[in-house]
N, C-alpha and C. Protein backbone atom coordinates (compact mmCIF):
# COMPACT_ATOMS: atom_id res chain seq x y z
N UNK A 1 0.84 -1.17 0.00
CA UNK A 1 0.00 0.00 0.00
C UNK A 1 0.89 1.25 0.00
N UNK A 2 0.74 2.02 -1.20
CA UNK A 2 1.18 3.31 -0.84
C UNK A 2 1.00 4.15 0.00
N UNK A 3 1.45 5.33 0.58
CA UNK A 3 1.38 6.38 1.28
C UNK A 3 1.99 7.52 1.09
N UNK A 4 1.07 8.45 1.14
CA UNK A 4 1.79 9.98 0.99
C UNK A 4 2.80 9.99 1.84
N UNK A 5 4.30 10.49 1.23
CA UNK A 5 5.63 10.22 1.20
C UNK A 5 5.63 12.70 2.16
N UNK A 6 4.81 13.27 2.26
CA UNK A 6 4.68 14.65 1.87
C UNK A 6 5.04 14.82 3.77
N UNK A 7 5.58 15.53 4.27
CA UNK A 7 5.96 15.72 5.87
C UNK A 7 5.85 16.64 5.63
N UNK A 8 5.83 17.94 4.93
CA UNK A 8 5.57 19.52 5.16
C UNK A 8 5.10 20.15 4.05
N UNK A 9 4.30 20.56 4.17
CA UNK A 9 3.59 22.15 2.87
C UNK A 9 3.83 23.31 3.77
N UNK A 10 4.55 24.57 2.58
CA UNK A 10 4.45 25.28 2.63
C UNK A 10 3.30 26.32 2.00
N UNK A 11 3.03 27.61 2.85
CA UNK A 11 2.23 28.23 2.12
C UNK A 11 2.27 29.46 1.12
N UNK A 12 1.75 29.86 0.59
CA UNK A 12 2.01 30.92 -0.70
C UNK A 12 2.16 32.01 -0.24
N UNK A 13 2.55 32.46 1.17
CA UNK A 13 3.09 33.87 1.34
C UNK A 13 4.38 33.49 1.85
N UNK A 14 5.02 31.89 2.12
CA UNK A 14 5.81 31.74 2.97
C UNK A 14 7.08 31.48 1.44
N UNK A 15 6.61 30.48 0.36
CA UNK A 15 7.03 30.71 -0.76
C UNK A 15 7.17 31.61 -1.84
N UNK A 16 6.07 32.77 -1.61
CA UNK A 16 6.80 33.83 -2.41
C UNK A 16 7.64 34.58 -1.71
N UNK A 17 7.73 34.53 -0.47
CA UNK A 17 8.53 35.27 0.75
C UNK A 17 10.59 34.87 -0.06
N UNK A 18 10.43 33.51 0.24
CA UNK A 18 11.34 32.50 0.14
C UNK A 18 11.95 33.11 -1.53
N UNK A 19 10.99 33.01 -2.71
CA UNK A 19 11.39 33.65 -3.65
C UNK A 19 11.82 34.51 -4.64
N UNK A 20 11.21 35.57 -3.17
CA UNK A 20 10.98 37.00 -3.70
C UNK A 20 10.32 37.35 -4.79
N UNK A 21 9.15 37.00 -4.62
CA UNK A 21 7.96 36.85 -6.10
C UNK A 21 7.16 37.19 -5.15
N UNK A 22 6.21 38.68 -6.22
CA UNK A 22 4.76 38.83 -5.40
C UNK A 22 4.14 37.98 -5.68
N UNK A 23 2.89 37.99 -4.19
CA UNK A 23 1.94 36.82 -3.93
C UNK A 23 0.80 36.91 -5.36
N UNK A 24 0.69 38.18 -5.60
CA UNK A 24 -0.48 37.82 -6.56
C UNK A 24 -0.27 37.32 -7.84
N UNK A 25 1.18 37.74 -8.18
CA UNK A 25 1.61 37.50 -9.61
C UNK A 25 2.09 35.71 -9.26
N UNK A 26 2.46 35.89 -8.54
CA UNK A 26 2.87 34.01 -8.06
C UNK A 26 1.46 32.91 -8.25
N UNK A 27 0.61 33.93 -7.83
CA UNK A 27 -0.99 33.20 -7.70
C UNK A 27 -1.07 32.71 -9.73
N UNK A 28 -0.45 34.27 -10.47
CA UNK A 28 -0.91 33.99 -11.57
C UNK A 28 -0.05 32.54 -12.27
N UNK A 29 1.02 32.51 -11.73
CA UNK A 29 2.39 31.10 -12.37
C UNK A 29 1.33 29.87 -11.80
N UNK A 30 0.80 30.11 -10.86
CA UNK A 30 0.63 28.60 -10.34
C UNK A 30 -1.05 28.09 -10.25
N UNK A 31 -1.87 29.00 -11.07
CA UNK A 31 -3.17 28.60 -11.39
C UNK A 31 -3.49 27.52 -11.84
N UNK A 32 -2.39 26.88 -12.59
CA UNK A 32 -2.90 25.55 -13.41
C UNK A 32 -2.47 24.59 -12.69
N UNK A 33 -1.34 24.48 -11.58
CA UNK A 33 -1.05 23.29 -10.87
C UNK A 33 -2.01 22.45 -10.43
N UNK A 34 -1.29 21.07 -10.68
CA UNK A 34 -2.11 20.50 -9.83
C UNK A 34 -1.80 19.53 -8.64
N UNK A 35 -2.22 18.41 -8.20
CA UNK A 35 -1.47 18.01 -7.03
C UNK A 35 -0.20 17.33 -7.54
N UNK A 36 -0.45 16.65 -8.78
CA UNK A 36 1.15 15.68 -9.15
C UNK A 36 1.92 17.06 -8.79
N UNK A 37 2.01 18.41 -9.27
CA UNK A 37 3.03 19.24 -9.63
C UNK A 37 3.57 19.45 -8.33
N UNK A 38 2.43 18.96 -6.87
CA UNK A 38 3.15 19.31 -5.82
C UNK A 38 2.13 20.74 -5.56
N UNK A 39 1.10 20.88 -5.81
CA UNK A 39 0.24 21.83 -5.07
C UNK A 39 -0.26 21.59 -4.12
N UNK A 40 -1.48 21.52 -2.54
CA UNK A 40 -2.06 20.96 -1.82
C UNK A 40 -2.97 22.59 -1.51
N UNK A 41 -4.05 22.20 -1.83
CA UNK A 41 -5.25 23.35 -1.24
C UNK A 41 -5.94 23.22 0.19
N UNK A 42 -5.33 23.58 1.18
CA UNK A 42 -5.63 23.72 2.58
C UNK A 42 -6.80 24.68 3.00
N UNK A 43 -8.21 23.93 3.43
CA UNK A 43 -9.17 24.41 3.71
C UNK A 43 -9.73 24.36 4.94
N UNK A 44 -9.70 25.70 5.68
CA UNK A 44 -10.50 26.23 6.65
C UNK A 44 -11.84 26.22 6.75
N UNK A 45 -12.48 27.13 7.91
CA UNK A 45 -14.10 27.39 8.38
C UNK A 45 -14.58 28.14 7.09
N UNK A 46 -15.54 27.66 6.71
CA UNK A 46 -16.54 28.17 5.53
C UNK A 46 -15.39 27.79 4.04
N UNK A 47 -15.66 29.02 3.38
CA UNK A 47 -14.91 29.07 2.23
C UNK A 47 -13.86 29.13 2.14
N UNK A 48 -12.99 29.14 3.68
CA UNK A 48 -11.60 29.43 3.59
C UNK A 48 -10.86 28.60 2.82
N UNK A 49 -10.14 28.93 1.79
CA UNK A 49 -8.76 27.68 1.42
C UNK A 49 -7.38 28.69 0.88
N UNK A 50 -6.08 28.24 1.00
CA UNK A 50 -4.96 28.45 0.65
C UNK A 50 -4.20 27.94 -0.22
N UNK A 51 -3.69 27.92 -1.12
CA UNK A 51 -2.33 26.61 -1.82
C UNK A 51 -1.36 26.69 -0.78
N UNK A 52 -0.98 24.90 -0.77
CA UNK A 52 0.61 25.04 -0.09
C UNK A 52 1.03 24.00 -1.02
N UNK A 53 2.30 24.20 -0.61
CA UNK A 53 3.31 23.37 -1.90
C UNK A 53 3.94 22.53 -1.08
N UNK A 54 3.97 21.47 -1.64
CA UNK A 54 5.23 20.34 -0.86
C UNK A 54 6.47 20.88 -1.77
N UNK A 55 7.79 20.61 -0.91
CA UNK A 55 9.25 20.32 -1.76
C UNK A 55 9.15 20.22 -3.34
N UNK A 56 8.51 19.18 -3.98
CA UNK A 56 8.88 19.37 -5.22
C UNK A 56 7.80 20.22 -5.72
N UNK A 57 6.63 20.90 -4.94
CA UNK A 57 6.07 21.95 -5.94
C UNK A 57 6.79 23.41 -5.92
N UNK A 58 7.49 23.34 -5.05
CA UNK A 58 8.31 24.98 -5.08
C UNK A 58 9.39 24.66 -6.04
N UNK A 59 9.87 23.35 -6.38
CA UNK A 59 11.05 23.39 -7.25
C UNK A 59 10.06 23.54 -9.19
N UNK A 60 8.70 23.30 -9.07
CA UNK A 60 8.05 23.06 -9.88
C UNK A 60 7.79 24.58 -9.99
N UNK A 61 7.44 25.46 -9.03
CA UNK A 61 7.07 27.21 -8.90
C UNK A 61 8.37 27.51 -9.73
N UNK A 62 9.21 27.43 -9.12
CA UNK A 62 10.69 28.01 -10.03
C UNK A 62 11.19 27.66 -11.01
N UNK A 63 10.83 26.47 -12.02
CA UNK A 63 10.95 26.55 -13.23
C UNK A 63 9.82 27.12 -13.91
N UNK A 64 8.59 27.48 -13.44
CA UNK A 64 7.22 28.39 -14.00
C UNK A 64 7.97 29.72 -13.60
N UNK A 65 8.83 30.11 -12.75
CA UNK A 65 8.67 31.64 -12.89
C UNK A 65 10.18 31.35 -13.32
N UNK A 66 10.86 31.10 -14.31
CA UNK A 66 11.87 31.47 -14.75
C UNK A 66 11.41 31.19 -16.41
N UNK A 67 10.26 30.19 -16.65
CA UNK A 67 9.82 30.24 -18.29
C UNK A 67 8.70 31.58 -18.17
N UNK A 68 8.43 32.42 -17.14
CA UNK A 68 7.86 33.32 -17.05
C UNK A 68 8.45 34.65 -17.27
N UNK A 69 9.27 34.48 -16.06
CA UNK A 69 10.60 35.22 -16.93
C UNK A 69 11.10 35.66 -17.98
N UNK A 70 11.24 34.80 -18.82
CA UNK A 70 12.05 34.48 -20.13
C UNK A 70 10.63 35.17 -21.25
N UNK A 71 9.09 34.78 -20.70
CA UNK A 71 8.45 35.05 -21.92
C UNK A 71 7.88 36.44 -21.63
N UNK A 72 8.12 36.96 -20.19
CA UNK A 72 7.44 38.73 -19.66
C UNK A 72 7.99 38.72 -18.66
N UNK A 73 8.33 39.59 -18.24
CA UNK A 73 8.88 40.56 -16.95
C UNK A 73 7.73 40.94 -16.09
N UNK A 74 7.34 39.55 -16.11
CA UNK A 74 6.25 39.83 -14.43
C UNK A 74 6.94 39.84 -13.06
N UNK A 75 7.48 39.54 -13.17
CA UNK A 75 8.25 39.35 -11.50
C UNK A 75 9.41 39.87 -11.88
N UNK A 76 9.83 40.37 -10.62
CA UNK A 76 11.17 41.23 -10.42
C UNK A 76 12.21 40.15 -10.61
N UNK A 77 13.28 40.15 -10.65
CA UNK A 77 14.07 38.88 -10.50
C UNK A 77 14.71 39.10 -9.09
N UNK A 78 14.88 37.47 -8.84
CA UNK A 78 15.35 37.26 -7.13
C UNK A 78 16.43 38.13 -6.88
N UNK A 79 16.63 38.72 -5.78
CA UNK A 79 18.08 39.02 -5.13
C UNK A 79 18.96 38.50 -5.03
């Protein structure tokens, strides 16, 4: 029997923090993820929900914002 292999998600202010990418333009790179890519949608009371990323979805965020990069100057580039 398999089992989720995942011990930590991070969340999307803690990873654009980490990348120095604004949260909203980050929101726009990672609209289409889905869980293979390493997304996880964490839901609160009522409508609340968040994205968090396991390990390989932040390595999955940073090749989307570097082919993002390359095709518009939405994000500043890292420090």
């Amino acid at each position: 029997m398999q089992r989720n292999n995942v011990s930590a998600v991070f969340t999307m202010a803690r990873v654009a923090a980490d990348l120095g990418a604004d949260e909203d333009a980050l929101f726009d790179i990672i609209v289409d993820m889905e869980p293979e890519d390493g997304l996880i949608w964490v839901h609160g009371l009522g409508d609340e929900a968040c994205p968090a990323f396991t390990r390989d979805g932040i390595d999955e965020i940073e090749v989307r914002i570097a082919a993002h990069r390359a095709e518009r100057d939405l994000l500043p580039p890292k420090p």
